[in-house]
C-alpha atoms as a PDB file:
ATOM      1  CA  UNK A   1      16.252   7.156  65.944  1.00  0.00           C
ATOM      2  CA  UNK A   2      14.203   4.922  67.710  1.00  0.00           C
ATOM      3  CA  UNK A   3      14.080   1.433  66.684  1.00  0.00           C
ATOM      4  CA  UNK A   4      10.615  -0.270  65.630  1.00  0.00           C
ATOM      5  CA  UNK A   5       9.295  -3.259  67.961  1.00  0.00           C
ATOM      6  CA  UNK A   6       8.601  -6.158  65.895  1.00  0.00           C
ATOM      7  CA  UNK A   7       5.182  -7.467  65.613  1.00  0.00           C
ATOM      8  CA  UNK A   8       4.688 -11.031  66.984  1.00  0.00           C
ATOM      9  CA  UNK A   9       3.898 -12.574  63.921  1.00  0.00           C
ATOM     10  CA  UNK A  10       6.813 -10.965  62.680  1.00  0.00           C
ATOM     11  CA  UNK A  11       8.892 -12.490  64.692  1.00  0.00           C
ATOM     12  CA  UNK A  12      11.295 -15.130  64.086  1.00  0.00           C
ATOM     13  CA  UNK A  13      10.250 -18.819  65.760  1.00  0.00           C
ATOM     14  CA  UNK A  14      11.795 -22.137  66.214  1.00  0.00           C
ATOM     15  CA  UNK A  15       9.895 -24.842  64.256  1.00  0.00           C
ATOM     16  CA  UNK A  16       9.348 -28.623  64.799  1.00  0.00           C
ATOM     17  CA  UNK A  17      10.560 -31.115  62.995  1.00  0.00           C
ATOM     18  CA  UNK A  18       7.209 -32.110  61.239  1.00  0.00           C
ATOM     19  CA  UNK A  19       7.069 -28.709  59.960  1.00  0.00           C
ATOM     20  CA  UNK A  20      10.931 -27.988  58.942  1.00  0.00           C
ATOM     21  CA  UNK A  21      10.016 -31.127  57.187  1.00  0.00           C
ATOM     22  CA  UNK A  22       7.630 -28.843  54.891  1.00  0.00           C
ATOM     23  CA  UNK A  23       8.716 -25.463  55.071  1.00  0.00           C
ATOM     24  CA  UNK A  24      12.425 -25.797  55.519  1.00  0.00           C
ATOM     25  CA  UNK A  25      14.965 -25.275  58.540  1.00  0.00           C
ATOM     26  CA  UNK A  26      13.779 -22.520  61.179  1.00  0.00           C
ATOM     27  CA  UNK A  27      13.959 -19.956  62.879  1.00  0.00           C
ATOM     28  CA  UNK A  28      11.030 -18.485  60.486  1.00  0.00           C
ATOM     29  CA  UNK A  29       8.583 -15.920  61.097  1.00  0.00           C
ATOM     30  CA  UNK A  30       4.725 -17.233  61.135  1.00  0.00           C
ATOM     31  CA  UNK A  31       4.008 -15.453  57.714  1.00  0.00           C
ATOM     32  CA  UNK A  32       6.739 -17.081  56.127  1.00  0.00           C
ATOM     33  CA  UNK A  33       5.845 -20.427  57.171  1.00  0.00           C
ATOM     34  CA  UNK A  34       2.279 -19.736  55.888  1.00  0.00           C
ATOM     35  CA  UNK A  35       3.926 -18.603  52.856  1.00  0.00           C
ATOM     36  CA  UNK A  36       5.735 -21.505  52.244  1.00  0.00           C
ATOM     37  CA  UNK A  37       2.919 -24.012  53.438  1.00  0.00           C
ATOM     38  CA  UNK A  38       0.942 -22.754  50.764  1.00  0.00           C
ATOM     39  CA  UNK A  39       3.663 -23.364  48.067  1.00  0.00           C
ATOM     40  CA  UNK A  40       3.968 -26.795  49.359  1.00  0.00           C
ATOM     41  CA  UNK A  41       0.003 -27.345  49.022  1.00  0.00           C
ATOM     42  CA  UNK A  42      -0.212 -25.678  45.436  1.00  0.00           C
ATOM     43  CA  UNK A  43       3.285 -27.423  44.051  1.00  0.00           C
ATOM     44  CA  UNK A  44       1.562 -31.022  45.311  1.00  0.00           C
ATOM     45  CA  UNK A  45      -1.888 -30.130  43.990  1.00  0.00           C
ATOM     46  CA  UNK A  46      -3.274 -30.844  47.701  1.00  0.00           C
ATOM     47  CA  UNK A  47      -6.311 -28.469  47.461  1.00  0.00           C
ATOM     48  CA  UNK A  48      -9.458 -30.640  47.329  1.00  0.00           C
ATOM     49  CA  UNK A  49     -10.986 -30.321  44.014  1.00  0.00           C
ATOM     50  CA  UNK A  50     -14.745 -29.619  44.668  1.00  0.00           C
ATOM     51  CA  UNK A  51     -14.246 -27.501  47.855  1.00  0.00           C
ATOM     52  CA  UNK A  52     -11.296 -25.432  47.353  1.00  0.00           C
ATOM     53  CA  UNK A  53     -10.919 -24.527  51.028  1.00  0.00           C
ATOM     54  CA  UNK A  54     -10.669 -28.217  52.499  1.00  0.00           C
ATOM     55  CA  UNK A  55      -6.701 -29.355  52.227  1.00  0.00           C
ATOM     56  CA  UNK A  56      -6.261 -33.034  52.003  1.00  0.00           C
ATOM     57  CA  UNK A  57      -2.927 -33.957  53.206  1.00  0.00           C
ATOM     58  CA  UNK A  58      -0.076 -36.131  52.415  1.00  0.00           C
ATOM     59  CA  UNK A  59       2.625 -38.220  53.973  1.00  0.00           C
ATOM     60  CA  UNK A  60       4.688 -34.634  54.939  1.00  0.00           C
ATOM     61  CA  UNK A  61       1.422 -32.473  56.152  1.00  0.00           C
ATOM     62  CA  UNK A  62      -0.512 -35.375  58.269  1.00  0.00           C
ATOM     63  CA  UNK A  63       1.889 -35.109  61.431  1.00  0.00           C
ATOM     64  CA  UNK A  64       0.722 -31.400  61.130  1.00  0.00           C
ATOM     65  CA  UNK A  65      -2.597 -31.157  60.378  1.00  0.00           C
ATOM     66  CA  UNK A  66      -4.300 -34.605  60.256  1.00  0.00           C
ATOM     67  CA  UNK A  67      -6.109 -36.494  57.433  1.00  0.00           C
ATOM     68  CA  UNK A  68      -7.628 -33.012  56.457  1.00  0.00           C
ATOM     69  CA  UNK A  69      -7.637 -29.260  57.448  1.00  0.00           C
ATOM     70  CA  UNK A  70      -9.880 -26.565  56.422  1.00  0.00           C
ATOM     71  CA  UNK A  71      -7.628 -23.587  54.951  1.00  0.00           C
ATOM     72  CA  UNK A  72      -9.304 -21.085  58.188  1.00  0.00           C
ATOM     73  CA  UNK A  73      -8.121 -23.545  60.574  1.00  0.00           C
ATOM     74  CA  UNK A  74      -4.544 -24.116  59.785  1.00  0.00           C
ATOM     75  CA  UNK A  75      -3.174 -21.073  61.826  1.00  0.00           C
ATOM     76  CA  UNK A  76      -4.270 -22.872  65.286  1.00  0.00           C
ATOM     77  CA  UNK A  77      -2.215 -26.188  64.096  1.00  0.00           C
ATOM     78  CA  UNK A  78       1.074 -24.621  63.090  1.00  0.00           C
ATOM     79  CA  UNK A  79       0.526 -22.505  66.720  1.00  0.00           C
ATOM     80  CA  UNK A  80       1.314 -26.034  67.932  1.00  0.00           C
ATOM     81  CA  UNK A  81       4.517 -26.600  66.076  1.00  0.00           C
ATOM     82  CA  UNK A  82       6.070 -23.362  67.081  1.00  0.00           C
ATOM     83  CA  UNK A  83       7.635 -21.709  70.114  1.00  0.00           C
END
């Protein structure tokens, strides 16, 4: 039987420090590490509280992200801490 190919978000990838910092120790595929960033943002109460789609980050998710990252743009800054 022919094995599957593996999507590329399936994929496992190495992670930078800033964001094993968050999500754990790496290699992690990019859907986990979403996974997990949203954990992080819901266990620390990070959501902003009268637009739920604006994140406002801490000490851990600035080096990612900046000050603040809408929830639709956080795929093009973790694409920066991967390879």
């Amino acid at each position: 039987m022919a094995e599957k190919k593996v999507s590329a978000f399936m994929q496992p990838k190495k992670l930078s420090p800033e964001l094993e910092a968050v999500v754990g120790k790496g290699p992690m595929a990019r859907s986990e590490i979403v996974k997990k960033i949203w954990v992080y943002i819901k266990a620390n109460n990070l959501q902003d509280t009268k637009d739920k789609r604006m994140i406002n980050c801490d000490a851990k998710l600035k080096p990612i992200f900046g000050d603040k990252v809408h929830m639709m743009k956080m795929a093009g800054f973790i694409s920066k801490h991967i390879s």
